[in-house]
PDB file of N, CA and C in Angstrom:
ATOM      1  N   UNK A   1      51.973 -48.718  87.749  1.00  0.00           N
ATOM      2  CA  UNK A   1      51.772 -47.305  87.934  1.00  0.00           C
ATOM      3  C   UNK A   1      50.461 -46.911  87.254  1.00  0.00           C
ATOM      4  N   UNK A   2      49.768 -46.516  88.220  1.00  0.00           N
ATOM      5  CA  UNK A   2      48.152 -45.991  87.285  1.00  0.00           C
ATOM      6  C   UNK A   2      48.635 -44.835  85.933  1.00  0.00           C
ATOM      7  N   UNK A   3      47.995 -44.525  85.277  1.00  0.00           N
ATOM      8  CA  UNK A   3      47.876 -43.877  84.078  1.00  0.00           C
ATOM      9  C   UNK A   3      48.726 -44.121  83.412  1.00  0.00           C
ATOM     10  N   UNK A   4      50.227 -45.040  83.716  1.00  0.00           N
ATOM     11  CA  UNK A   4      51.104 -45.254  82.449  1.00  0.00           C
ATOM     12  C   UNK A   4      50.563 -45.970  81.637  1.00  0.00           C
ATOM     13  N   UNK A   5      51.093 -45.564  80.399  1.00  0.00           N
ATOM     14  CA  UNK A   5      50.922 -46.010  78.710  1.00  0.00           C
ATOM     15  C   UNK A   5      51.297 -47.082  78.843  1.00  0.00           C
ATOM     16  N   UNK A   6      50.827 -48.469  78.219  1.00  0.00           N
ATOM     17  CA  UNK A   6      51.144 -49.565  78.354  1.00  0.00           C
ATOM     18  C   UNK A   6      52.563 -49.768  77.691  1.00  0.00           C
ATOM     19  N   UNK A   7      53.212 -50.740  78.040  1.00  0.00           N
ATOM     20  CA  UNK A   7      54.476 -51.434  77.478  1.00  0.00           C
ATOM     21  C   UNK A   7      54.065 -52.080  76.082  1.00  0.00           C
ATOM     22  N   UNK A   8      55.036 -51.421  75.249  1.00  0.00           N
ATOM     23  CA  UNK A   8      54.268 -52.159  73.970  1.00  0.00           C
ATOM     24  C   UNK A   8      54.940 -53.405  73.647  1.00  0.00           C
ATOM     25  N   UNK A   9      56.749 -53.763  74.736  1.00  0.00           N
ATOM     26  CA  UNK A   9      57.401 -54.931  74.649  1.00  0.00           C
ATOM     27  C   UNK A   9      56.374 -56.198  75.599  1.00  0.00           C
ATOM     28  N   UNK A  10      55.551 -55.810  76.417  1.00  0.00           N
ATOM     29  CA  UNK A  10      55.347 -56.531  77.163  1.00  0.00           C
ATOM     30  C   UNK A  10      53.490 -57.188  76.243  1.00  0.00           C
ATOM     31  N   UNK A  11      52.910 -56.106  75.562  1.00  0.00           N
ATOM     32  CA  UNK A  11      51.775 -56.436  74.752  1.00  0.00           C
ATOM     33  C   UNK A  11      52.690 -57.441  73.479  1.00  0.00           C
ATOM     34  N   UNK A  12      53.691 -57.096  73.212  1.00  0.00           N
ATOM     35  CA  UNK A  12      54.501 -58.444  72.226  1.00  0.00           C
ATOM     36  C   UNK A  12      54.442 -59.428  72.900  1.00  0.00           C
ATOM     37  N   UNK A  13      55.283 -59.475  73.774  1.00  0.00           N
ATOM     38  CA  UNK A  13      55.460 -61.207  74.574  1.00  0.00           C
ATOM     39  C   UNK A  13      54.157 -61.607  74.753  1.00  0.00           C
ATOM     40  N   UNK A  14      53.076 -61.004  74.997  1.00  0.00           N
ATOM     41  CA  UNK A  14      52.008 -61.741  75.436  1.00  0.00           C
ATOM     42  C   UNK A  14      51.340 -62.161  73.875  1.00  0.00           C
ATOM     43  N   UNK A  15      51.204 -61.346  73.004  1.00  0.00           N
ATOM     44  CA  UNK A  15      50.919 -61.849  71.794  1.00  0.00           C
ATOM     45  C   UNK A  15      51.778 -63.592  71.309  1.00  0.00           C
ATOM     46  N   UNK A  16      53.297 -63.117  71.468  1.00  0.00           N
ATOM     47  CA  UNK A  16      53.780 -64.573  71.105  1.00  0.00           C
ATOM     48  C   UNK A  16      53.303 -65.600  71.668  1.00  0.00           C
ATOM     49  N   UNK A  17      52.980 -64.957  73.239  1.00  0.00           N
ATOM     50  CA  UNK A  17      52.588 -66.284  73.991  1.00  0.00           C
ATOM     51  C   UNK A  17      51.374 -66.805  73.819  1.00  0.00           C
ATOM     52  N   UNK A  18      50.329 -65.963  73.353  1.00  0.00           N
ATOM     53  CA  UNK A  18      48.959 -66.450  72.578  1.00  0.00           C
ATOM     54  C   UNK A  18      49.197 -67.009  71.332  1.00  0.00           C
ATOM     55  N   UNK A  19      50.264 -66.962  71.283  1.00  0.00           N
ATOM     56  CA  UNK A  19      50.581 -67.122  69.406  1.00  0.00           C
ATOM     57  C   UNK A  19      50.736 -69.144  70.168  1.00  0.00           C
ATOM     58  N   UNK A  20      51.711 -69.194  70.820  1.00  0.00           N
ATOM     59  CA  UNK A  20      52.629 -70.456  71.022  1.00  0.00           C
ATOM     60  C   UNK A  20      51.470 -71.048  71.572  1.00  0.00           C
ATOM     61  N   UNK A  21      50.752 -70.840  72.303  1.00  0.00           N
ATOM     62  CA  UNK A  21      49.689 -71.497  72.896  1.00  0.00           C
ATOM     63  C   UNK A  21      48.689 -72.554  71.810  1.00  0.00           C
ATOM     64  N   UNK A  22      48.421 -71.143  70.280  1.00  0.00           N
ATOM     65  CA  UNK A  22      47.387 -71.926  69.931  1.00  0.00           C
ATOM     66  C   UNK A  22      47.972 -72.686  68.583  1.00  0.00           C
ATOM     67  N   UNK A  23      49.166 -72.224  68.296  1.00  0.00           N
ATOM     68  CA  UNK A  23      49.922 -73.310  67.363  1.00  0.00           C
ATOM     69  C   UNK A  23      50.166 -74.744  67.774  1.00  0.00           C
ATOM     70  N   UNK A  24      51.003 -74.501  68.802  1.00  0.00           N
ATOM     71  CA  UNK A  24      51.486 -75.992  69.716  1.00  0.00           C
ATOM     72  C   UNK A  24      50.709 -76.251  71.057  1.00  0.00           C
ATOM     73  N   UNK A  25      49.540 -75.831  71.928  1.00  0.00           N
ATOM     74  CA  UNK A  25      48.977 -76.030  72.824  1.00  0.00           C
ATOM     75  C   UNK A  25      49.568 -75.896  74.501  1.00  0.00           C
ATOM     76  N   UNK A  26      51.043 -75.423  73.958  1.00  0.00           N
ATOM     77  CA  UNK A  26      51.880 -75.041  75.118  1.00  0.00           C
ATOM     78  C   UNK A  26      52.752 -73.821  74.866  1.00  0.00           C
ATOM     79  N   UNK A  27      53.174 -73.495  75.939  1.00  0.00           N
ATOM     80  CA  UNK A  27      54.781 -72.649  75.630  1.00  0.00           C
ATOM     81  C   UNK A  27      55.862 -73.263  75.472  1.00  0.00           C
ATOM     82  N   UNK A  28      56.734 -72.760  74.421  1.00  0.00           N
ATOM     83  CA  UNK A  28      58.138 -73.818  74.098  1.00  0.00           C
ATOM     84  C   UNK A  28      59.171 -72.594  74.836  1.00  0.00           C
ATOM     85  N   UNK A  29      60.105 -73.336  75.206  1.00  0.00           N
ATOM     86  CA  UNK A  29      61.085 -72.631  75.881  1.00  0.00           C
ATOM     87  C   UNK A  29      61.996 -72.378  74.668  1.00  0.00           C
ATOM     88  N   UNK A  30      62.510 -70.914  75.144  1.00  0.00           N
ATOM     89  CA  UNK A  30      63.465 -70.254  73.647  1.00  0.00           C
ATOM     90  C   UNK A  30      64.158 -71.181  72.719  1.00  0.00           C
ATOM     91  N   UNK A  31      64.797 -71.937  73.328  1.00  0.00           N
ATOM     92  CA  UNK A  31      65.723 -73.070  73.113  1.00  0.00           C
ATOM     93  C   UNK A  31      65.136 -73.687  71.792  1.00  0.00           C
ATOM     94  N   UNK A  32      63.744 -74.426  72.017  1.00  0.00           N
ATOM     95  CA  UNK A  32      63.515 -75.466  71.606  1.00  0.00           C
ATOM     96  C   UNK A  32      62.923 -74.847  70.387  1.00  0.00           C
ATOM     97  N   UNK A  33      62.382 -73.542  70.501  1.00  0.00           N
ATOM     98  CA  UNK A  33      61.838 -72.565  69.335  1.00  0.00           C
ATOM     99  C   UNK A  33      62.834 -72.184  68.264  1.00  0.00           C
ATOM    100  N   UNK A  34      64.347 -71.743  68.953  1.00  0.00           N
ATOM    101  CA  UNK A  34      64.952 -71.263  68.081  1.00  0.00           C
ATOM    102  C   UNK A  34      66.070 -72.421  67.377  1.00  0.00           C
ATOM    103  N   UNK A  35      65.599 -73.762  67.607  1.00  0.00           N
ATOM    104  CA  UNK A  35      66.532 -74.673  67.649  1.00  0.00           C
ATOM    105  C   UNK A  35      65.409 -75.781  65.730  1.00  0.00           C
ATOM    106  N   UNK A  36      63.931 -75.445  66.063  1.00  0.00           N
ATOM    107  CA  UNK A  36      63.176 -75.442  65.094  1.00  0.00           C
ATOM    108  C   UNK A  36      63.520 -74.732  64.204  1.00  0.00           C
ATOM    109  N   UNK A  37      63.727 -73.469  64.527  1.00  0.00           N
ATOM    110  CA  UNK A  37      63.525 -72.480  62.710  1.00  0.00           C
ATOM    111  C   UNK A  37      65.451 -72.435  62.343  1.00  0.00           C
ATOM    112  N   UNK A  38      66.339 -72.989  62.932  1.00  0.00           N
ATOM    113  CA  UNK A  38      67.655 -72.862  62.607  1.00  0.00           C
ATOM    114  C   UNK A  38      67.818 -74.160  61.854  1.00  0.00           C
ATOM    115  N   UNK A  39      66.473 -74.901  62.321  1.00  0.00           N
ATOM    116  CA  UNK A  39      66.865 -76.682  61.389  1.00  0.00           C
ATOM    117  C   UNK A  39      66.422 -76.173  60.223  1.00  0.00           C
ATOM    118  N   UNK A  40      65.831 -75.180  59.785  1.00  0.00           N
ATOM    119  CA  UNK A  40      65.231 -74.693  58.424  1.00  0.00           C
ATOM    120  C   UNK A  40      66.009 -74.534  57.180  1.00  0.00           C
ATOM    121  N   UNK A  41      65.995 -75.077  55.997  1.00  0.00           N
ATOM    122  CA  UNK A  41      67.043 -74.857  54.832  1.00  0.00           C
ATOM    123  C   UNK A  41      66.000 -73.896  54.171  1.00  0.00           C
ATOM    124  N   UNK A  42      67.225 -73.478  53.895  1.00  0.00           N
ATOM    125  CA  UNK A  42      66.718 -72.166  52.519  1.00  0.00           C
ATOM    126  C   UNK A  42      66.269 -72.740  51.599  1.00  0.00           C
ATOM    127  N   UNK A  43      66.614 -74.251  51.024  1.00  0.00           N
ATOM    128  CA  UNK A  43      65.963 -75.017  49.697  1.00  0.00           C
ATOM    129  C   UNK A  43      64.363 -75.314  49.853  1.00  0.00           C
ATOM    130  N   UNK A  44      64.094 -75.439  51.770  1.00  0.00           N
ATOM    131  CA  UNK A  44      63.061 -75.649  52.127  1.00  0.00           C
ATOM    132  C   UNK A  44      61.787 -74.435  51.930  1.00  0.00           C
ATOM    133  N   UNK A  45      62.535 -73.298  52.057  1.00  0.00           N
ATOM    134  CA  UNK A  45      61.775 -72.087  51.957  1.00  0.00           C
ATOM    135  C   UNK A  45      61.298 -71.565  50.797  1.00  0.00           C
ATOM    136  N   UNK A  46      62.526 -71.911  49.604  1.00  0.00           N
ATOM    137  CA  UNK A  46      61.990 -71.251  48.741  1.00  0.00           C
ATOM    138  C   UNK A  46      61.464 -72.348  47.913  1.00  0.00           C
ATOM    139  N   UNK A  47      61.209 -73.569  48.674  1.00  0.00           N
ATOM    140  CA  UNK A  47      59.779 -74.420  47.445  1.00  0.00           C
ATOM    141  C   UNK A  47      59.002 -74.623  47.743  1.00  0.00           C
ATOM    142  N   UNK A  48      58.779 -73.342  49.382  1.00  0.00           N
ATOM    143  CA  UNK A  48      57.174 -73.592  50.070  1.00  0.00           C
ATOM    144  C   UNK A  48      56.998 -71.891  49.185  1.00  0.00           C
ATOM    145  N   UNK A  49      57.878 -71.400  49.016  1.00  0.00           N
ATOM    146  CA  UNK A  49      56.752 -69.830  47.883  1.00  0.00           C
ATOM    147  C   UNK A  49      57.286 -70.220  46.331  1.00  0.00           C
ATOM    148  N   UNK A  50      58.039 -71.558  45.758  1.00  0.00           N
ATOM    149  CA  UNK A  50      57.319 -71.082  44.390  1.00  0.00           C
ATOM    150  C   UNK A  50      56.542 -72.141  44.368  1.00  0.00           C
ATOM    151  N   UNK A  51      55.797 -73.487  45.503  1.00  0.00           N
ATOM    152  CA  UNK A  51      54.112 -73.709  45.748  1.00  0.00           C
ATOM    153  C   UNK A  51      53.441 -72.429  45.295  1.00  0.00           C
ATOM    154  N   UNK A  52      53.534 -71.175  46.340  1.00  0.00           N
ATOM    155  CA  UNK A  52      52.461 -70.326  46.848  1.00  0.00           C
ATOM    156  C   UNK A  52      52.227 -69.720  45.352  1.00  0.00           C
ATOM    157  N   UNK A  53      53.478 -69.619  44.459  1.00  0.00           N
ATOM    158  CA  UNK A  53      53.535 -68.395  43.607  1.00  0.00           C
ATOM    159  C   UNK A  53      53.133 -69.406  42.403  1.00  0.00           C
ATOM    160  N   UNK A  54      52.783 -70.259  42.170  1.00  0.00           N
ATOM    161  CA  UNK A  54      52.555 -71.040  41.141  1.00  0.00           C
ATOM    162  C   UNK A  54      51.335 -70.569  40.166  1.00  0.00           C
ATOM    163  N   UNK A  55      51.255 -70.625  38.975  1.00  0.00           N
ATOM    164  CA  UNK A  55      50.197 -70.258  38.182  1.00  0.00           C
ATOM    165  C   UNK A  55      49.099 -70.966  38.757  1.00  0.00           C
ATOM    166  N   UNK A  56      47.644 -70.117  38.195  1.00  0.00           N
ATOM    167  CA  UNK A  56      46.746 -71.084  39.103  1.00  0.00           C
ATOM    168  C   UNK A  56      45.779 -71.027  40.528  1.00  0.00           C
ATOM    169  N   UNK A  57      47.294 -70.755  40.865  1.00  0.00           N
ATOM    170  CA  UNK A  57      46.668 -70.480  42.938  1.00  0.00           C
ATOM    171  C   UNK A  57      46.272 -69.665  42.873  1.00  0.00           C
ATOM    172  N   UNK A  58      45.687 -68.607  44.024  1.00  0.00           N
ATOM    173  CA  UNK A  58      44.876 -67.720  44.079  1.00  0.00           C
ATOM    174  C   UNK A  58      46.518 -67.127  45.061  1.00  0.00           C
ATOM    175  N   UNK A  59      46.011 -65.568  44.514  1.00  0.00           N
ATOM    176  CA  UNK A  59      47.141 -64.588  44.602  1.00  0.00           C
ATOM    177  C   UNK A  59      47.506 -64.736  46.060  1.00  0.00           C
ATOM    178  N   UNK A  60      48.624 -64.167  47.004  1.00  0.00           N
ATOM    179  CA  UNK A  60      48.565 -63.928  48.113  1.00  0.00           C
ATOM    180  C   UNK A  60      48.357 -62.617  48.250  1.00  0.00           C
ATOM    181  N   UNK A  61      47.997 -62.328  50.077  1.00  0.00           N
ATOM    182  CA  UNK A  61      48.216 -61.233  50.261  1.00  0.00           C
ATOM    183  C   UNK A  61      49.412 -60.490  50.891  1.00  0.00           C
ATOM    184  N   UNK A  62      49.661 -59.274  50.577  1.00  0.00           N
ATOM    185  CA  UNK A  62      50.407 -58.544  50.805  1.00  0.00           C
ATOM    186  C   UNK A  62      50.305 -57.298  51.327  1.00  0.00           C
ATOM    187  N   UNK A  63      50.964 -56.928  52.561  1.00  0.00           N
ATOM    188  CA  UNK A  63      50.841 -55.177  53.260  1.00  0.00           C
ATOM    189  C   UNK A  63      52.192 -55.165  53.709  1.00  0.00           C
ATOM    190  N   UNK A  64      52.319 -54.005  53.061  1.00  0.00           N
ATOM    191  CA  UNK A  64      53.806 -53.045  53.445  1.00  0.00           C
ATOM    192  C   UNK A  64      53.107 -52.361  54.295  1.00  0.00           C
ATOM    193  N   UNK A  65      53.529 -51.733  55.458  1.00  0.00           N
ATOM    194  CA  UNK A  65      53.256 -51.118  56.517  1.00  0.00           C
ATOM    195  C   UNK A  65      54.430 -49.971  57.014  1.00  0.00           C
ATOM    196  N   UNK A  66      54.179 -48.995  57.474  1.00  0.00           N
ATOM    197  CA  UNK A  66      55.565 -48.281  57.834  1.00  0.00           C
ATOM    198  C   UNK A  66      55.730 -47.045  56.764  1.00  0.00           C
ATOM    199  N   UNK A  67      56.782 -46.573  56.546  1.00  0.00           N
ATOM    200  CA  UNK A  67      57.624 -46.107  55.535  1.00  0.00           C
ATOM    201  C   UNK A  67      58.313 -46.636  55.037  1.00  0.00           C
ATOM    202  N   UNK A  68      57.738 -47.409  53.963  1.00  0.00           N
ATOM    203  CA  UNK A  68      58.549 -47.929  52.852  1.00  0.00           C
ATOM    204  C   UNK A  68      58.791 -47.463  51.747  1.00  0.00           C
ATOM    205  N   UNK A  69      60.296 -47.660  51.550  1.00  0.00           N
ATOM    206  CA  UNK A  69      60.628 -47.143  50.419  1.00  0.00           C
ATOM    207  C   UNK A  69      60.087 -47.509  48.812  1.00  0.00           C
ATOM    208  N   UNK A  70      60.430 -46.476  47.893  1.00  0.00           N
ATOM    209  CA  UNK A  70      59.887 -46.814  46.864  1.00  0.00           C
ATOM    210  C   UNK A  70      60.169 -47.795  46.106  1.00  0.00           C
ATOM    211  N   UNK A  71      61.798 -48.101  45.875  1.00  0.00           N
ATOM    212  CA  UNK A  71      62.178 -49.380  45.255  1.00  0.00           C
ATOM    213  C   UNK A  71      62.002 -50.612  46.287  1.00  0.00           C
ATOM    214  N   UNK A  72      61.483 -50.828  47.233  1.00  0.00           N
ATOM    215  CA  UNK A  72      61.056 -52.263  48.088  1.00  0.00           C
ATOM    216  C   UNK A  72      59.635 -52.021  47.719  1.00  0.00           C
ATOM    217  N   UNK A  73      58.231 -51.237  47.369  1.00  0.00           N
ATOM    218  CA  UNK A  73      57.381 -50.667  47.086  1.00  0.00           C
ATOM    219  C   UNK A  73      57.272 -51.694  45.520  1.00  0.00           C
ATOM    220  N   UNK A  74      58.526 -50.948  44.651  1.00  0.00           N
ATOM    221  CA  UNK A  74      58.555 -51.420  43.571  1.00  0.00           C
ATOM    222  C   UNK A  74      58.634 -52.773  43.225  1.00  0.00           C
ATOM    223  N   UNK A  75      59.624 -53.371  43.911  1.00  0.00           N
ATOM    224  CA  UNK A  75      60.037 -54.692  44.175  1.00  0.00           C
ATOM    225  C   UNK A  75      58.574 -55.634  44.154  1.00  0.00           C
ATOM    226  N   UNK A  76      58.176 -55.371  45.390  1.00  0.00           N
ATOM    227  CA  UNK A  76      56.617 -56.063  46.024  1.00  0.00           C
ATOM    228  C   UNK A  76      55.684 -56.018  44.479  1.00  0.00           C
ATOM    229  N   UNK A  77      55.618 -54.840  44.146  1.00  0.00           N
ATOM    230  CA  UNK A  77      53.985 -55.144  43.242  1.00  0.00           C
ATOM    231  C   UNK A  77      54.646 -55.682  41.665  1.00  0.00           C
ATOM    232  N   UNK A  78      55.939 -55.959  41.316  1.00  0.00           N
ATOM    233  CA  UNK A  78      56.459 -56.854  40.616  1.00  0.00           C
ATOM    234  C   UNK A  78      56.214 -58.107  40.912  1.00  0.00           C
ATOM    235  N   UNK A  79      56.517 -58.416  42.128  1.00  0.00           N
ATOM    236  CA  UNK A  79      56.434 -59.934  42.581  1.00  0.00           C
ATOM    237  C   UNK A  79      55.111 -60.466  42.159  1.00  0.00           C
ATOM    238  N   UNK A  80      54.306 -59.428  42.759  1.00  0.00           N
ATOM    239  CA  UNK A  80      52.892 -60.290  43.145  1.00  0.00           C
ATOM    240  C   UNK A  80      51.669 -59.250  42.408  1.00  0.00           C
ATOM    241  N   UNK A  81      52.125 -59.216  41.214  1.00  0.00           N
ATOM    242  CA  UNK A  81      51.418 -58.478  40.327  1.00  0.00           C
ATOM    243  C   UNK A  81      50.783 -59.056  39.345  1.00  0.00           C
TER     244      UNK A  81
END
């Protein structure tokens, strides 16, 4: 339809799909994507951020975006303060 406002679900999918393209050089079918991050342990996750958070390294970055509240606000610049 001329002058409609773009789909902002359909500017997502195409982002993921630029995303999947230049990570893995193809598209993975849902399956095989969501079948990767479910093999994921939590023991795995949290000793790839206390790597990140280690004395030493250079800080990460961080953006809250949105309306965020003040105690998640608070939370954040504790962490990474």
């Amino acid at each position: 339809m001329k002058g409609a406002p773009p789909d902002p679900q359909s500017a997502r999918r195409m982002e993921l799909a630029a995303q999947e393209l230049f990570n893995f050089g193809r598209l993975r079918e849902p399956e095989e994507a969501m079948s990767h991050m479910q093999a994921v342990k939590g023991a795995q996750v949290q000793a790839v951020f206390e790597q990140l958070l280690q004395p030493g390294r250079s800080s990460p970055a961080v953006a809250l975006a949105g309306s965020v509240p003040q105690r998640a606000r608070a939370c954040a610049e504790a962490l990474f303060s």
